[in-house]
PDB file of N, CA and C in Angstrom:
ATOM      1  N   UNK A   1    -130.435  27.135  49.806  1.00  0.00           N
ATOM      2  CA  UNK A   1    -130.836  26.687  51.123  1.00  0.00           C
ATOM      3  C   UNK A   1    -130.655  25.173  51.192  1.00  0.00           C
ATOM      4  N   UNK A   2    -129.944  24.616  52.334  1.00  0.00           N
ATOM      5  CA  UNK A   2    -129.965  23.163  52.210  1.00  0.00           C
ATOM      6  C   UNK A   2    -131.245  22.691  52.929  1.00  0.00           C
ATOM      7  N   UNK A   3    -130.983  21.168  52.879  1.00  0.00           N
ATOM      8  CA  UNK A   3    -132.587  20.672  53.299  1.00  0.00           C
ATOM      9  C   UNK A   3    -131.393  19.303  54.101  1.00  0.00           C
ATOM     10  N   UNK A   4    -132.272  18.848  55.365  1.00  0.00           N
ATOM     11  CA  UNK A   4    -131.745  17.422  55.804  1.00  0.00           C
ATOM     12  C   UNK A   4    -132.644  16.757  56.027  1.00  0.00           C
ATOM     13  N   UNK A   5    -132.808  15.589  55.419  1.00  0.00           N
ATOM     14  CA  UNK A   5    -133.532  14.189  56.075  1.00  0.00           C
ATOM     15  C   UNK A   5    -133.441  14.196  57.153  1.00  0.00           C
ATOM     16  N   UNK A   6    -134.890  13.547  57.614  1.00  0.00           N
ATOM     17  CA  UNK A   6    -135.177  12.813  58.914  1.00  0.00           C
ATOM     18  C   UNK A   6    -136.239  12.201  58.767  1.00  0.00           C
ATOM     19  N   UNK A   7    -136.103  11.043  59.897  1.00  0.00           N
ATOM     20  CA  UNK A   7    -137.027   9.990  59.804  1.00  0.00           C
ATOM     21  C   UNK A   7    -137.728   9.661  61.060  1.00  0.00           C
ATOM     22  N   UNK A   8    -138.798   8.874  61.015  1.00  0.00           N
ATOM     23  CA  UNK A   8    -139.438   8.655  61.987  1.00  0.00           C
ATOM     24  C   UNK A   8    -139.466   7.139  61.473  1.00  0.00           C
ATOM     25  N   UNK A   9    -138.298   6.279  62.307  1.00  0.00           N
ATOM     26  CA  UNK A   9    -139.035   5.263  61.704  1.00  0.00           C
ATOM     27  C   UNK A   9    -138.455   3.850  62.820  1.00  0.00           C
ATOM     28  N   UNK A  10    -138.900   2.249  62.292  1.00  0.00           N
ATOM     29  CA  UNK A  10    -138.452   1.635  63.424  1.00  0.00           C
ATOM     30  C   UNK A  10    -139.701   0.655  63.666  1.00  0.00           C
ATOM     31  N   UNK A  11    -140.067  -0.520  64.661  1.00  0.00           N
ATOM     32  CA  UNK A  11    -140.916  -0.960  64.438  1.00  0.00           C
ATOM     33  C   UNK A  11    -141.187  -1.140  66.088  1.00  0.00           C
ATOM     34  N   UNK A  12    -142.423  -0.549  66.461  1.00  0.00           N
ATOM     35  CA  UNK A  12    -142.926  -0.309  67.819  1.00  0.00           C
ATOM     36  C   UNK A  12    -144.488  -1.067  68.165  1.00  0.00           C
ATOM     37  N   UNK A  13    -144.672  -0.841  69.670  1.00  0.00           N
ATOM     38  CA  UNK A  13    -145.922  -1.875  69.995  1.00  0.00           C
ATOM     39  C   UNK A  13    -146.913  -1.046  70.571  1.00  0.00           C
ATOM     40  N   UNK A  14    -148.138  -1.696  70.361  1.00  0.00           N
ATOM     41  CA  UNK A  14    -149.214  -0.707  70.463  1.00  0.00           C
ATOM     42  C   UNK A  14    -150.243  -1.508  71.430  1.00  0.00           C
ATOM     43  N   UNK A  15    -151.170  -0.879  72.016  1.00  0.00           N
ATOM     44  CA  UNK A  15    -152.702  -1.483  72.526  1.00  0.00           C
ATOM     45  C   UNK A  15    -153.506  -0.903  71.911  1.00  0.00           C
ATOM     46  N   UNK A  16    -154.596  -1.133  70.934  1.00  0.00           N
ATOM     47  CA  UNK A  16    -155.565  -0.770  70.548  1.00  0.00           C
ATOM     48  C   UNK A  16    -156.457  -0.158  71.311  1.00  0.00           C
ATOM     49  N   UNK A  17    -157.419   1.143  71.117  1.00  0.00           N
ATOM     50  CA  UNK A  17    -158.380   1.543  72.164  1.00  0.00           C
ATOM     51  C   UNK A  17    -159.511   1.710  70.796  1.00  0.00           C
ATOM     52  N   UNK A  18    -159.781   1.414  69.885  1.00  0.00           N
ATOM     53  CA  UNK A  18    -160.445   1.490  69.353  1.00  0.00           C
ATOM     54  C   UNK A  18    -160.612   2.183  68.079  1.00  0.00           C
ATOM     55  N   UNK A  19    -160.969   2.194  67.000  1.00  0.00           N
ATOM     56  CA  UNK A  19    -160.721   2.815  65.440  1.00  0.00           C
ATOM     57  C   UNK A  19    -160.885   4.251  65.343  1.00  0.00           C
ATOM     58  N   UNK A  20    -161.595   4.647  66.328  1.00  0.00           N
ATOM     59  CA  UNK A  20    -161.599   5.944  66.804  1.00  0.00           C
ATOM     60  C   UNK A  20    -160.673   7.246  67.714  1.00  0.00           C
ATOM     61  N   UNK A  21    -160.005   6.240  68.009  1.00  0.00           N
ATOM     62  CA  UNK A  21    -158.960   7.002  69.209  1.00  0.00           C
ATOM     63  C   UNK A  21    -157.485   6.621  68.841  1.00  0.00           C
ATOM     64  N   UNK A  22    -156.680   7.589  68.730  1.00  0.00           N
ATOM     65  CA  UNK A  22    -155.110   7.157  68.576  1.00  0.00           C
ATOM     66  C   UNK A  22    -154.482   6.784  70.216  1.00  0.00           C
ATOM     67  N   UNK A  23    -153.238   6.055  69.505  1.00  0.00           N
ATOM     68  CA  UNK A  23    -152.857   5.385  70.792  1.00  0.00           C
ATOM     69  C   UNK A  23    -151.425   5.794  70.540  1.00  0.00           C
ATOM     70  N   UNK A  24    -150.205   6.287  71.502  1.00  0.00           N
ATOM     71  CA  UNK A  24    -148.941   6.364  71.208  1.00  0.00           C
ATOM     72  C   UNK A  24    -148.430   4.818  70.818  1.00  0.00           C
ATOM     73  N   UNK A  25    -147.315   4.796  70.201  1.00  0.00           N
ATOM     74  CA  UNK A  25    -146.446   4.236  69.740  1.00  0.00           C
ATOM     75  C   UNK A  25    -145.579   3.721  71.075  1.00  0.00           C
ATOM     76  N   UNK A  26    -145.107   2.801  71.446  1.00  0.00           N
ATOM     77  CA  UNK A  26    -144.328   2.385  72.404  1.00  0.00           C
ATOM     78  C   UNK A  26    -143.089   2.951  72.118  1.00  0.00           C
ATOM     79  N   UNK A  27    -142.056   4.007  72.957  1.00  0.00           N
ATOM     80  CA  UNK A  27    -141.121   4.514  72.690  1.00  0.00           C
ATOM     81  C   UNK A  27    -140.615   5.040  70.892  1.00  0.00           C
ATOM     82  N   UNK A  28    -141.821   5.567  70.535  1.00  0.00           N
ATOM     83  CA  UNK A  28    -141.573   6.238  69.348  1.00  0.00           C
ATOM     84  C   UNK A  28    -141.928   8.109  69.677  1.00  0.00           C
ATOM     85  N   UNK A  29    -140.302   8.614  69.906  1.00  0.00           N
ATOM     86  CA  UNK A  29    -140.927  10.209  70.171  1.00  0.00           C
ATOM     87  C   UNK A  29    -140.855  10.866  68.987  1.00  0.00           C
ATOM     88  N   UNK A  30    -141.383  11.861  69.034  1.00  0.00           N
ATOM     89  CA  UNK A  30    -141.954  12.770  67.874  1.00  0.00           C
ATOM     90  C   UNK A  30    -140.881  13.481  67.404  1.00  0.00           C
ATOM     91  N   UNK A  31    -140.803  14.169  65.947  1.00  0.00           N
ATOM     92  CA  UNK A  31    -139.627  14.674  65.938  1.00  0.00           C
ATOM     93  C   UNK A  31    -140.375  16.578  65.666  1.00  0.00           C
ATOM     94  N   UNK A  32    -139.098  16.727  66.313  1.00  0.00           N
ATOM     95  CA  UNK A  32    -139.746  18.349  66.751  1.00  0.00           C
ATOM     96  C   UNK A  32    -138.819  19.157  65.249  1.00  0.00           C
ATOM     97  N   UNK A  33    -139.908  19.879  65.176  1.00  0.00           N
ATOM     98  CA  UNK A  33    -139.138  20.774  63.706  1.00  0.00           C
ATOM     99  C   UNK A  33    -138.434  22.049  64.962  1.00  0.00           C
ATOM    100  N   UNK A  34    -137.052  22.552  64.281  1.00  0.00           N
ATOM    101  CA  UNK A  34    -136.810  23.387  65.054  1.00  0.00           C
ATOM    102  C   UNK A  34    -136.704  25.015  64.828  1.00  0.00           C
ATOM    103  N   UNK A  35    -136.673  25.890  65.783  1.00  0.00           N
ATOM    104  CA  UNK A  35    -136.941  27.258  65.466  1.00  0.00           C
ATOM    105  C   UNK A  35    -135.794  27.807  64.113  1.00  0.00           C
ATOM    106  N   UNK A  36    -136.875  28.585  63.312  1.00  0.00           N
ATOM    107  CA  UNK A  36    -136.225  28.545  61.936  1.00  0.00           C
ATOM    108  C   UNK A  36    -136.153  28.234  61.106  1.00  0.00           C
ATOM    109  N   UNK A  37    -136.390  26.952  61.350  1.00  0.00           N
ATOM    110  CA  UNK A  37    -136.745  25.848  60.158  1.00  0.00           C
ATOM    111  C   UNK A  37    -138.131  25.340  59.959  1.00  0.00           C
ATOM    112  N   UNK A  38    -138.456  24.648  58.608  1.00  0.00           N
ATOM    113  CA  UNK A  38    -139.564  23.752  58.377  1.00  0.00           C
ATOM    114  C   UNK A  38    -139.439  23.001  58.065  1.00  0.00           C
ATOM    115  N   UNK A  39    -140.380  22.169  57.911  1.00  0.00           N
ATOM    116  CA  UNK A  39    -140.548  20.363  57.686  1.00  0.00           C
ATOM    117  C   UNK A  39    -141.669  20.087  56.917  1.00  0.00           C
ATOM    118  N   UNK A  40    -141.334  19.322  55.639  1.00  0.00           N
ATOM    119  CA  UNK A  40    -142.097  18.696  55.292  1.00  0.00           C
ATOM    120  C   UNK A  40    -142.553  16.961  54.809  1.00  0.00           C
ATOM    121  N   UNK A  41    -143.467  16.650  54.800  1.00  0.00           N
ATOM    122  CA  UNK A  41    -143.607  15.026  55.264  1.00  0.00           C
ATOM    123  C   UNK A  41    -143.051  14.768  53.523  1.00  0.00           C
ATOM    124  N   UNK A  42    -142.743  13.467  52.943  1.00  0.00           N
ATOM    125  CA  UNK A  42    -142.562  13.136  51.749  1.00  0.00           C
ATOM    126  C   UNK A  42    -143.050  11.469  51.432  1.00  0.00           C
ATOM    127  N   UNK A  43    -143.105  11.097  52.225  1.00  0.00           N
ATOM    128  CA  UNK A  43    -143.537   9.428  51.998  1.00  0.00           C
ATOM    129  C   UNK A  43    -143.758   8.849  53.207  1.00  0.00           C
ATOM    130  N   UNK A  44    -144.295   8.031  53.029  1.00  0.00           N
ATOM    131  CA  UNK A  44    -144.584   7.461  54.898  1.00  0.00           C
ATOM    132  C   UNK A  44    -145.123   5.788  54.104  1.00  0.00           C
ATOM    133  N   UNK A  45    -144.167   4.700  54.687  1.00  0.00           N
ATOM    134  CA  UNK A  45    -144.488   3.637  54.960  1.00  0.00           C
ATOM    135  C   UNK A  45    -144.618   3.128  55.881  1.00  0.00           C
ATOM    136  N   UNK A  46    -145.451   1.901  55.693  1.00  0.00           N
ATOM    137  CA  UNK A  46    -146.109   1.082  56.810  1.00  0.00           C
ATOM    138  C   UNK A  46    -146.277  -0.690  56.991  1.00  0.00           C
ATOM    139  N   UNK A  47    -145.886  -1.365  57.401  1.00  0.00           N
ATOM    140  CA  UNK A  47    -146.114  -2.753  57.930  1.00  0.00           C
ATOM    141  C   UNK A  47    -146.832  -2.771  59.191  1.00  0.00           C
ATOM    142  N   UNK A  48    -147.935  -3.809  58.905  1.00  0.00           N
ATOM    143  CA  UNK A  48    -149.017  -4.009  59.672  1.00  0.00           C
ATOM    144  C   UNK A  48    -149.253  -6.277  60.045  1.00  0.00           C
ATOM    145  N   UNK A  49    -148.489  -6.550  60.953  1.00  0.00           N
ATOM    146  CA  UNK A  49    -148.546  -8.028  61.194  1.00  0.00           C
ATOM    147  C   UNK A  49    -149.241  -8.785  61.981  1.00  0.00           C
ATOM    148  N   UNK A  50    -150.297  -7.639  62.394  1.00  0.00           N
ATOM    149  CA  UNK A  50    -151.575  -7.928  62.924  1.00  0.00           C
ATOM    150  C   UNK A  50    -152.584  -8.919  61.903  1.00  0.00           C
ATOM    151  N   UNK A  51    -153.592  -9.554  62.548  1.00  0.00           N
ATOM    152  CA  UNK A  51    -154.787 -10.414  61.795  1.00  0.00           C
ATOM    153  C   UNK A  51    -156.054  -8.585  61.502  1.00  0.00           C
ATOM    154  N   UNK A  52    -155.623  -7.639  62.299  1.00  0.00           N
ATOM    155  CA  UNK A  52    -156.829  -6.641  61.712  1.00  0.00           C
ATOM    156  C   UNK A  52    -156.224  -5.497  61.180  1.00  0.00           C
ATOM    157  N   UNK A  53    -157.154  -4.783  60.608  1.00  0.00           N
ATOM    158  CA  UNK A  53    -156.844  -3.591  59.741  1.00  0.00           C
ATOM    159  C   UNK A  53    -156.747  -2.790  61.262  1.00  0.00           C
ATOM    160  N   UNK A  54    -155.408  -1.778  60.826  1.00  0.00           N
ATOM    161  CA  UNK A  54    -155.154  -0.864  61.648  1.00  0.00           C
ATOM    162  C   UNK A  54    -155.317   0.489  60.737  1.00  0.00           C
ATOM    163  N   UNK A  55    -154.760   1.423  61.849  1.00  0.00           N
ATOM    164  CA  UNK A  55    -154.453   2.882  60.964  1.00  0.00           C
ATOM    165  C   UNK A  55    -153.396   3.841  61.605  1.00  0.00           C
ATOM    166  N   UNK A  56    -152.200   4.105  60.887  1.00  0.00           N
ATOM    167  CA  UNK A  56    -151.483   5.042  61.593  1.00  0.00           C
ATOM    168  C   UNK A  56    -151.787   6.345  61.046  1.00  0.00           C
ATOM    169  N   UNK A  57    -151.659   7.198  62.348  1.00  0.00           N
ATOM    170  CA  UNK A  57    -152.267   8.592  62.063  1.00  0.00           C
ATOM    171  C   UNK A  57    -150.924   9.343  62.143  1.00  0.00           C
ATOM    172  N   UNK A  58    -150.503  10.321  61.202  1.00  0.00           N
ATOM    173  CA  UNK A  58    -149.834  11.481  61.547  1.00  0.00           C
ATOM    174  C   UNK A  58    -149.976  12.554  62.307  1.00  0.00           C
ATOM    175  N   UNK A  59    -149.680  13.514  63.649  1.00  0.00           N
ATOM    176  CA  UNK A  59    -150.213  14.881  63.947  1.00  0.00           C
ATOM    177  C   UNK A  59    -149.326  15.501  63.743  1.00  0.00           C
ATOM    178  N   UNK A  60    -149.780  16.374  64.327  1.00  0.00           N
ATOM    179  CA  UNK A  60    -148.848  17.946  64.099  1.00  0.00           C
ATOM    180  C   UNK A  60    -149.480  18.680  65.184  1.00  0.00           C
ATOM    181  N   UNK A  61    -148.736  18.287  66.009  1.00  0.00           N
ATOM    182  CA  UNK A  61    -149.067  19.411  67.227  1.00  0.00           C
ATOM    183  C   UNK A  61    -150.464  18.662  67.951  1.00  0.00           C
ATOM    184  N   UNK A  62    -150.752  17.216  68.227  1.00  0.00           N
ATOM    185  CA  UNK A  62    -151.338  16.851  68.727  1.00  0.00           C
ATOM    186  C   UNK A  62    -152.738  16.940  67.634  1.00  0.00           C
ATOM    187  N   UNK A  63    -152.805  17.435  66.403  1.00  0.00           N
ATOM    188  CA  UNK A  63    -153.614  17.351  65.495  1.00  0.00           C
ATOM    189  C   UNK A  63    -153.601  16.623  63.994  1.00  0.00           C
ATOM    190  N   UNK A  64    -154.640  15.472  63.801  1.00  0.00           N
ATOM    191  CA  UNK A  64    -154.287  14.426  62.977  1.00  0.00           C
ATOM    192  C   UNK A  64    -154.392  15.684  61.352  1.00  0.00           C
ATOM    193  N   UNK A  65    -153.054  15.097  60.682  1.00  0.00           N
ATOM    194  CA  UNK A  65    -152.817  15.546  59.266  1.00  0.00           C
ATOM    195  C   UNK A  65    -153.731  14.765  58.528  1.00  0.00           C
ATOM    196  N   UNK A  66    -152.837  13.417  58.494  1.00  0.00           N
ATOM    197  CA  UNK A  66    -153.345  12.262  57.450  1.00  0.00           C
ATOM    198  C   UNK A  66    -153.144  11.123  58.276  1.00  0.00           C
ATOM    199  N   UNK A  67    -154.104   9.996  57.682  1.00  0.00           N
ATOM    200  CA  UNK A  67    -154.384   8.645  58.222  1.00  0.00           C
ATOM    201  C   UNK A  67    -153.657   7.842  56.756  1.00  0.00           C
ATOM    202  N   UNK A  68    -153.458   6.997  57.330  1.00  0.00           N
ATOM    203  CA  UNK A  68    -152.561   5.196  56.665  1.00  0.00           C
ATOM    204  C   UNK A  68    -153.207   4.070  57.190  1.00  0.00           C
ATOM    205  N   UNK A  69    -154.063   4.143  56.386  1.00  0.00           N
ATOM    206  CA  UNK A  69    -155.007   2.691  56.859  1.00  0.00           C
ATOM    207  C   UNK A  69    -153.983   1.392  56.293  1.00  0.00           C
ATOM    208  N   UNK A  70    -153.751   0.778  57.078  1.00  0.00           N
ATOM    209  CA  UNK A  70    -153.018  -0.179  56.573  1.00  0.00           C
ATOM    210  C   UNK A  70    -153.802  -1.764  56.818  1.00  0.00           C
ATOM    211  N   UNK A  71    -154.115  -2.849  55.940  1.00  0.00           N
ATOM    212  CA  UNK A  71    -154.246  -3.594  55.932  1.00  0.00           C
ATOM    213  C   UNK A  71    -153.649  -4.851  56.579  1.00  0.00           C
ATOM    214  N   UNK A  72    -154.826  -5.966  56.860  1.00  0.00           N
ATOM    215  CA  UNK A  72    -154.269  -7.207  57.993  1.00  0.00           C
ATOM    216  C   UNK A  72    -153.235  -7.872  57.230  1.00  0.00           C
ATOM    217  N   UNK A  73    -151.922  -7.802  58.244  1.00  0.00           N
ATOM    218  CA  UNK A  73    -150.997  -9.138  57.041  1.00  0.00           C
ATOM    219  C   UNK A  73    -150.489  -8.112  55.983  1.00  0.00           C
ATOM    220  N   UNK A  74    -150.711  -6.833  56.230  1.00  0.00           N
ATOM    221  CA  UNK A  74    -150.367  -5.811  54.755  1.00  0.00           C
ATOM    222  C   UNK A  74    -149.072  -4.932  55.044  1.00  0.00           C
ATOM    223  N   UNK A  75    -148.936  -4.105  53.782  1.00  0.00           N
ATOM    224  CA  UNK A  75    -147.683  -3.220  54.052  1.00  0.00           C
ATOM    225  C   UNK A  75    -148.478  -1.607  53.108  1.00  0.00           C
ATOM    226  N   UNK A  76    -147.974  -0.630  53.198  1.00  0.00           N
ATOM    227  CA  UNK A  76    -148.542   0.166  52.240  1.00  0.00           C
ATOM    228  C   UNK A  76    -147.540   1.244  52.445  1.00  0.00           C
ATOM    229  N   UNK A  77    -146.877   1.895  50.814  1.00  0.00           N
ATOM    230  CA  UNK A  77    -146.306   3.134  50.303  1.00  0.00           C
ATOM    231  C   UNK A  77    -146.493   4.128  50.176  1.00  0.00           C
ATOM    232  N   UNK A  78    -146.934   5.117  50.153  1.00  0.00           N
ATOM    233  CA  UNK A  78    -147.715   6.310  50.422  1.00  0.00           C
ATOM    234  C   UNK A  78    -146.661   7.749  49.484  1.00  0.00           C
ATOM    235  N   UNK A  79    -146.503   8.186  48.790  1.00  0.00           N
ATOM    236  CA  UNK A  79    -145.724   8.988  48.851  1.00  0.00           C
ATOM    237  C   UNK A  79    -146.601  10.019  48.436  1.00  0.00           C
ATOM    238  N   UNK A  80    -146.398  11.327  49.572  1.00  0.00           N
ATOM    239  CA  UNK A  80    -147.580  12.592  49.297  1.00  0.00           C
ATOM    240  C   UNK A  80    -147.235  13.414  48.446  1.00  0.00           C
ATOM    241  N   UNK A  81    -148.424  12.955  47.424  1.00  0.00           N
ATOM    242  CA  UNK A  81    -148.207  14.183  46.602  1.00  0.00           C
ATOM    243  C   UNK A  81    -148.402  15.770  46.715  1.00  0.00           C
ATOM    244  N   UNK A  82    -149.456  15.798  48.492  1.00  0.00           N
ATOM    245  CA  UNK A  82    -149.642  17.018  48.334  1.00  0.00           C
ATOM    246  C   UNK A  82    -148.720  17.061  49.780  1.00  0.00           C
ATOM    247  N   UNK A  83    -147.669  17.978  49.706  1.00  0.00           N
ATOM    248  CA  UNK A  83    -146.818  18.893  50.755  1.00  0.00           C
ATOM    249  C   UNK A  83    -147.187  19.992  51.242  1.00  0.00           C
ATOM    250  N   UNK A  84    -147.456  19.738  53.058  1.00  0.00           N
ATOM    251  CA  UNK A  84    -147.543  21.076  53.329  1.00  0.00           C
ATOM    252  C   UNK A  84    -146.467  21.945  54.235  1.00  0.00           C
ATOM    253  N   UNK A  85    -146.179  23.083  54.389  1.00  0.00           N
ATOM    254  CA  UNK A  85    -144.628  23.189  55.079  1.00  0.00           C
ATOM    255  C   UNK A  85    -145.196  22.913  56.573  1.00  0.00           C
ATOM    256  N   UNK A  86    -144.635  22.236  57.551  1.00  0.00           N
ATOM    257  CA  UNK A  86    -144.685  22.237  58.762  1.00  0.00           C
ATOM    258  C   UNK A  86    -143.646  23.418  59.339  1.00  0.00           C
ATOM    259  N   UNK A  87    -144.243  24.606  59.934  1.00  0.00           N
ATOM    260  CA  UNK A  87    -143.669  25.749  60.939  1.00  0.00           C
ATOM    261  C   UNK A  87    -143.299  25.522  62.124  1.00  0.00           C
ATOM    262  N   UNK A  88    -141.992  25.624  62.436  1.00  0.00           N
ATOM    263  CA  UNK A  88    -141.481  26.120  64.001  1.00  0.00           C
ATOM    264  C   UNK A  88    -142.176  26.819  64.473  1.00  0.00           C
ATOM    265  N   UNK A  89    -142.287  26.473  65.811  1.00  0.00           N
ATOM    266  CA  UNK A  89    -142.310  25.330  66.752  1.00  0.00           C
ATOM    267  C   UNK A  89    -143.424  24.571  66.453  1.00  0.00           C
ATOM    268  N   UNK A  90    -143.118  23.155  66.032  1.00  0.00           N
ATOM    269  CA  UNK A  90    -144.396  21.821  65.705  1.00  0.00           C
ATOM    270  C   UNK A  90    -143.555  21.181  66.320  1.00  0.00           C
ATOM    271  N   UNK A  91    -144.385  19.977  66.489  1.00  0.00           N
ATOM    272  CA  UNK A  91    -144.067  18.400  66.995  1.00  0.00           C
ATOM    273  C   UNK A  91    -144.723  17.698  65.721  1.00  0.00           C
ATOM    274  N   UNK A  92    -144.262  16.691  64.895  1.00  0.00           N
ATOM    275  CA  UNK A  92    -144.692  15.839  64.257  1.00  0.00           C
ATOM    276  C   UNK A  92    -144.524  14.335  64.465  1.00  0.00           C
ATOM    277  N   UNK A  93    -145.883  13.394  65.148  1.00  0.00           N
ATOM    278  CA  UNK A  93    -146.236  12.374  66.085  1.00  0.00           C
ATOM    279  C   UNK A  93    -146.567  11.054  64.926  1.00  0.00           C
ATOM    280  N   UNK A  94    -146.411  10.192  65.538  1.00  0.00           N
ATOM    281  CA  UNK A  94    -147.128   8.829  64.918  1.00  0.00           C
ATOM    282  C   UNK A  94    -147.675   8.404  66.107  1.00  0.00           C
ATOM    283  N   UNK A  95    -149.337   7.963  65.571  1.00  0.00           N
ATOM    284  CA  UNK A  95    -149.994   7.250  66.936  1.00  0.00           C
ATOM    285  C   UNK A  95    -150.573   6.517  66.003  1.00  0.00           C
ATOM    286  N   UNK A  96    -151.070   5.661  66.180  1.00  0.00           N
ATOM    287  CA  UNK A  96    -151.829   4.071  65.984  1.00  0.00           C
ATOM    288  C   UNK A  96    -154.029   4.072  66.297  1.00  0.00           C
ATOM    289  N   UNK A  97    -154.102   3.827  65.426  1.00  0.00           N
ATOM    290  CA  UNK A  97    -156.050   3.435  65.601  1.00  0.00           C
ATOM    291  C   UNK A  97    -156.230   1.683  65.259  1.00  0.00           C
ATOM    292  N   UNK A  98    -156.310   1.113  66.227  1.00  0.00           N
ATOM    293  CA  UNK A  98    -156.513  -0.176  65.921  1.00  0.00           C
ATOM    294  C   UNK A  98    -158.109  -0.919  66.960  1.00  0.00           C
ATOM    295  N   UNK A  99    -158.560  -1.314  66.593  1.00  0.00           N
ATOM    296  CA  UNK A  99    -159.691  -2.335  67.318  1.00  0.00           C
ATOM    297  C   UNK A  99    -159.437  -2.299  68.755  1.00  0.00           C
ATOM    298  N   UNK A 100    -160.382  -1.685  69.989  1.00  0.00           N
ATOM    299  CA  UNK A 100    -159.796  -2.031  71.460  1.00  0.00           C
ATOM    300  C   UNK A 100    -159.408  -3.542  71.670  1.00  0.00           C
ATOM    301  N   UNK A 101    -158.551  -3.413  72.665  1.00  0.00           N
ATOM    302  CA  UNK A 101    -157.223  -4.497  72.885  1.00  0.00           C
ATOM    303  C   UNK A 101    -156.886  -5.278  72.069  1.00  0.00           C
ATOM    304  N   UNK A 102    -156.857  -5.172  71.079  1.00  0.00           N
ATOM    305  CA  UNK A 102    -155.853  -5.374  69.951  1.00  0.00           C
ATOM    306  C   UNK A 102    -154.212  -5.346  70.692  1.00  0.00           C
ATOM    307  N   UNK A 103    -153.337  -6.313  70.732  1.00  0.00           N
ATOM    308  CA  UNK A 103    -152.280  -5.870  70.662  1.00  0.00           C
ATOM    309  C   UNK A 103    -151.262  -6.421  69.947  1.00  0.00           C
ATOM    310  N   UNK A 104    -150.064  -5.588  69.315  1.00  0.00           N
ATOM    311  CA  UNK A 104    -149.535  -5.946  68.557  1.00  0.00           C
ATOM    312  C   UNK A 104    -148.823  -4.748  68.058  1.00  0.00           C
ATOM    313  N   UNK A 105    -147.900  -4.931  66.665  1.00  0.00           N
ATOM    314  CA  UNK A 105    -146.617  -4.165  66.485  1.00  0.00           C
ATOM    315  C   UNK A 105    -146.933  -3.250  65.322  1.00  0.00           C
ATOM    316  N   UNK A 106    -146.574  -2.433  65.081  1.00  0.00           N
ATOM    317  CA  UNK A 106    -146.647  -2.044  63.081  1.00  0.00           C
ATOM    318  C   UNK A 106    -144.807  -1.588  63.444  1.00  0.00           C
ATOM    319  N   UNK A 107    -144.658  -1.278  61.943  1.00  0.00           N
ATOM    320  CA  UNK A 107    -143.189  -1.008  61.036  1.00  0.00           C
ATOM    321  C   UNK A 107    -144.177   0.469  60.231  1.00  0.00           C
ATOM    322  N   UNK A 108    -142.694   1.205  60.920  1.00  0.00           N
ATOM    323  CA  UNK A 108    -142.996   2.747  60.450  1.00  0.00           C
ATOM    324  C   UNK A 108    -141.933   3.512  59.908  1.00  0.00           C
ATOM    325  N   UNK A 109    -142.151   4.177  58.957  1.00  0.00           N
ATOM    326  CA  UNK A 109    -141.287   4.474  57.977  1.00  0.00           C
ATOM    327  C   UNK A 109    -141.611   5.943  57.800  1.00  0.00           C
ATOM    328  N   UNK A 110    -141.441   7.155  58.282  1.00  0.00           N
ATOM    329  CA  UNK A 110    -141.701   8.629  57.858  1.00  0.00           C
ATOM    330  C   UNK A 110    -140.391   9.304  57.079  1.00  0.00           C
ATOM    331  N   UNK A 111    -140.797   9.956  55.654  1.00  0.00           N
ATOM    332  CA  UNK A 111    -139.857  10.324  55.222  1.00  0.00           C
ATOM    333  C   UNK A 111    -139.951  11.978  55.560  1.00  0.00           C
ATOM    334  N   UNK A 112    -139.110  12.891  55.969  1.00  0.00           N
ATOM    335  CA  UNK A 112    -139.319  14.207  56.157  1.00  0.00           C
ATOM    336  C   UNK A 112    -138.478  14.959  55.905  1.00  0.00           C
ATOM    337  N   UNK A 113    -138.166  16.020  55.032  1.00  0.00           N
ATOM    338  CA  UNK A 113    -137.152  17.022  54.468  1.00  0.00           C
ATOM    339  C   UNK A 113    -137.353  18.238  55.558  1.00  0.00           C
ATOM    340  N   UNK A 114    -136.304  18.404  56.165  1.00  0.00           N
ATOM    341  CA  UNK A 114    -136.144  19.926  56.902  1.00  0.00           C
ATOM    342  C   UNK A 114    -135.469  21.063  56.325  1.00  0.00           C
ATOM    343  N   UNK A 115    -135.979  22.145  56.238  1.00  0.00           N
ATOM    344  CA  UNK A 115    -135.154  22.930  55.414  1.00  0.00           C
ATOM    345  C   UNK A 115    -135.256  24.404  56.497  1.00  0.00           C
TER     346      UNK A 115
END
């Protein structure tokens, strides 16, 4: 069975609504796994050039997987050790948790194997 990369990645702008609430990504769309296939996440980096700690959240179908707290002035590597298969039909999202009106950019990096 082959497998293809894809990425979610690129560096987009955000408004903070608060550490509690995700916020979309400014023109970052989701990448849709397609019928037949699955997806699974493999590493996810992050740049954060804000003065505050943010957090990018992963979903799946409008439901948070895992959080990336990323640090002020920071960058962080992530590579998951635990894989789970993402099933057709999903959407897999990046949204942002940062301090209300906060504004400012992160650098996003999703690594994802489709098979």
């Amino acid at each position: 069975m082959s497998s293809t990369p894809r990425f979610l990645q690129g560096t987009y702008a955000f408004t903070g609504a608060g550490l509690e609430k995700t916020v979309p990504l400014e023109g970052l769309a989701g990448l849709q796994v397609p019928d037949g296939h699955r997806a699974q996440t493999v590493y996810f980096r992050g740049g954060n050039p804000t003065e505050e700690l943010v957090v990018v959240a992963l979903l799946r179908d409008g439901v948070v997987m895992r959080l990336f707290p990323i640090g002020a002035k920071d960058a962080v590597h992530v590579p998951l050790s635990i894989v789970e298969d993402v099933e057709a039909p999903s959407t897999l999202e990046l949204r942002v948790m940062a301090p209300e009106g906060l504004s400012g950019s992160v650098v996003v990096d999703l690594g994802v194997v489709e098979v």
